[in-house]
Protein backbone atom coordinates (compact mmCIF):
# COMPACT_ATOMS: atom_id res chain seq x y z
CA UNK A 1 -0.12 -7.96 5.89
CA UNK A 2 1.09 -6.33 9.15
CA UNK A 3 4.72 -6.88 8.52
CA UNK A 4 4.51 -5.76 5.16
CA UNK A 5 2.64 -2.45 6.17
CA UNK A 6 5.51 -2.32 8.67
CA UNK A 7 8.15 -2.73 5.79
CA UNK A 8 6.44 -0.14 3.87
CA UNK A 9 6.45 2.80 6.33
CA UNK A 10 10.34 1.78 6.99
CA UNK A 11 10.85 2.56 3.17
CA UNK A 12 8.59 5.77 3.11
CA UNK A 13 5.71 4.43 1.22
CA UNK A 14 2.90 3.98 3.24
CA UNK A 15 1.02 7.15 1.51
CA UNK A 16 -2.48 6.89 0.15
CA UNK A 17 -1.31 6.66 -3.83
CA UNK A 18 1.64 3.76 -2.43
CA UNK A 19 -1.31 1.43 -0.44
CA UNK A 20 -4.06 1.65 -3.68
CA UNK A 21 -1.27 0.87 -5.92
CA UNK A 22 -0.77 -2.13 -3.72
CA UNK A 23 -4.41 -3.11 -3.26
CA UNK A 24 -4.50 -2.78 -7.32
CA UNK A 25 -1.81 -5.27 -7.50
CA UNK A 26 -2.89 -7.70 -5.18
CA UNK A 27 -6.24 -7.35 -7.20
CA UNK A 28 -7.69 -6.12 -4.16
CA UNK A 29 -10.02 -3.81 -6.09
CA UNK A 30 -10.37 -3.64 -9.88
CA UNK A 31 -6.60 -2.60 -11.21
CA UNK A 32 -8.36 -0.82 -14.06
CA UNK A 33 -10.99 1.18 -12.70
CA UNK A 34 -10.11 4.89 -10.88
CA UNK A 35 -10.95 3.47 -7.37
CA UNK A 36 -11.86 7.70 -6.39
CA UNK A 37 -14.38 5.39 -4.28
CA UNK A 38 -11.40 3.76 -2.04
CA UNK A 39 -9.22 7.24 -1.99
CA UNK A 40 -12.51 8.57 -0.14
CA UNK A 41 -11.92 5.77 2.65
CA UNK A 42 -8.50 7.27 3.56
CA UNK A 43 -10.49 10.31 4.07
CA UNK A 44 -8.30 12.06 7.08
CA UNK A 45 -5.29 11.62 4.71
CA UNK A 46 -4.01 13.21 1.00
CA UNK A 47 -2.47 11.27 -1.27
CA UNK A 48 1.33 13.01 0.58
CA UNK A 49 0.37 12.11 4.23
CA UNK A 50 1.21 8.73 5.84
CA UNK A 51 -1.43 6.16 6.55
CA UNK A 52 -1.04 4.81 9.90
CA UNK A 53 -1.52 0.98 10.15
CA UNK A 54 -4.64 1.99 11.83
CA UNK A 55 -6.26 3.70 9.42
CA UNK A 56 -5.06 1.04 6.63
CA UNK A 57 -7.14 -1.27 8.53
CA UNK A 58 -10.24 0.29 8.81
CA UNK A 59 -9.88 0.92 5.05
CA UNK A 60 -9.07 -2.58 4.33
CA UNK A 61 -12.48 -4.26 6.54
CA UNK A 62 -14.15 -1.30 4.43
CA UNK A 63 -13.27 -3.19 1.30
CA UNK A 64 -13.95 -6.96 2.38
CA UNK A 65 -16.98 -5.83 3.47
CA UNK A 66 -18.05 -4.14 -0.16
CA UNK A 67 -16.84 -7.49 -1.63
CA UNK A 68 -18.61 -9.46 0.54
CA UNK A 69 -15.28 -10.87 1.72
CA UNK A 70 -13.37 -11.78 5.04
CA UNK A 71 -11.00 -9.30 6.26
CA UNK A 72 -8.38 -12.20 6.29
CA UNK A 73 -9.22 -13.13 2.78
CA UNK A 74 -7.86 -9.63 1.86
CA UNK A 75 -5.17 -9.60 3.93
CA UNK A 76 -3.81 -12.53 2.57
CA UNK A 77 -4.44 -10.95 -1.06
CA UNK A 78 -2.10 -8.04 0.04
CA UNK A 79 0.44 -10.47 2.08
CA UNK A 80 1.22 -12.57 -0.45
CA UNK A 81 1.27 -9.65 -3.19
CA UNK A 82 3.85 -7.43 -0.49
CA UNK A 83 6.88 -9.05 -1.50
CA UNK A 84 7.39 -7.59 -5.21
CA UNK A 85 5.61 -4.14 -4.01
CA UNK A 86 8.57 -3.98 -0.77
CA UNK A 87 11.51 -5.04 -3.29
CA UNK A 88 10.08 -2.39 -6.22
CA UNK A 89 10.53 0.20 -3.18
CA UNK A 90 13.84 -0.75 -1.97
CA UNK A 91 14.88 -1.08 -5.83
CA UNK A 92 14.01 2.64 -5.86
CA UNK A 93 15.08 3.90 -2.76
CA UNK A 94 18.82 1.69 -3.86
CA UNK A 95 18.91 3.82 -6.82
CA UNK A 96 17.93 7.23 -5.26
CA UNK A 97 21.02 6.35 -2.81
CA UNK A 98 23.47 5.63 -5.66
CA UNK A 99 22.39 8.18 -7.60
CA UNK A 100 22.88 10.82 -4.66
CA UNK A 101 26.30 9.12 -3.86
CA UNK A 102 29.29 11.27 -4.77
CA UNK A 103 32.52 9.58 -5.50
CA UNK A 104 35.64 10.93 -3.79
């Protein structure tokens, strides 16, 4: 989960709406319910400020805890979900850069 975190801030998306999209995903919490409850855990932060890997912690232990789960249970929900969340990013930030590209 760490490196994936890590791989996340290098592409720019470690903000609060980027990391609950990826908790819905890894059906972390429930995909289709408005999860206002874990946007309250990254209290210090708005949805446009970074989450430090810190804080993404606490939030995450927060969470096994509510499910009665293991932190490591979770984090292996997110790890193995990261891949496809870390390519949709660099698919994006790919086409941003062609997009802004200027031919000669």
């Amino acid at each position: 989960m760490e490196k994936a975190f890590k791989d996340l801030e290098k592409a720019g998306k470690n903000d609060v709406d980027n990391l609950i999209k990826w908790m819905k995903d890894s059906k972390v919490v429930d995909p289709a319910k408005d999860n206002e409850a874990i946007r309250k855990l990254f209290k210090e932060t708005d949805g446009k400020q970074k989450v430090e890997m810190k804080k993404f912690k606490e939030v995450v232990a927060q969470v096994a805890a509510e499910q009665k789960k293991t932190v490591d249970q979770v984090s292996q929900q997110l790890a193995a979900e990261a891949p496809k969340l870390i390519d949709a990013a660099k698919q994006g930030l790919n086409a941003i850069q062609g997009a802004l590209k200027i031919d000669k």
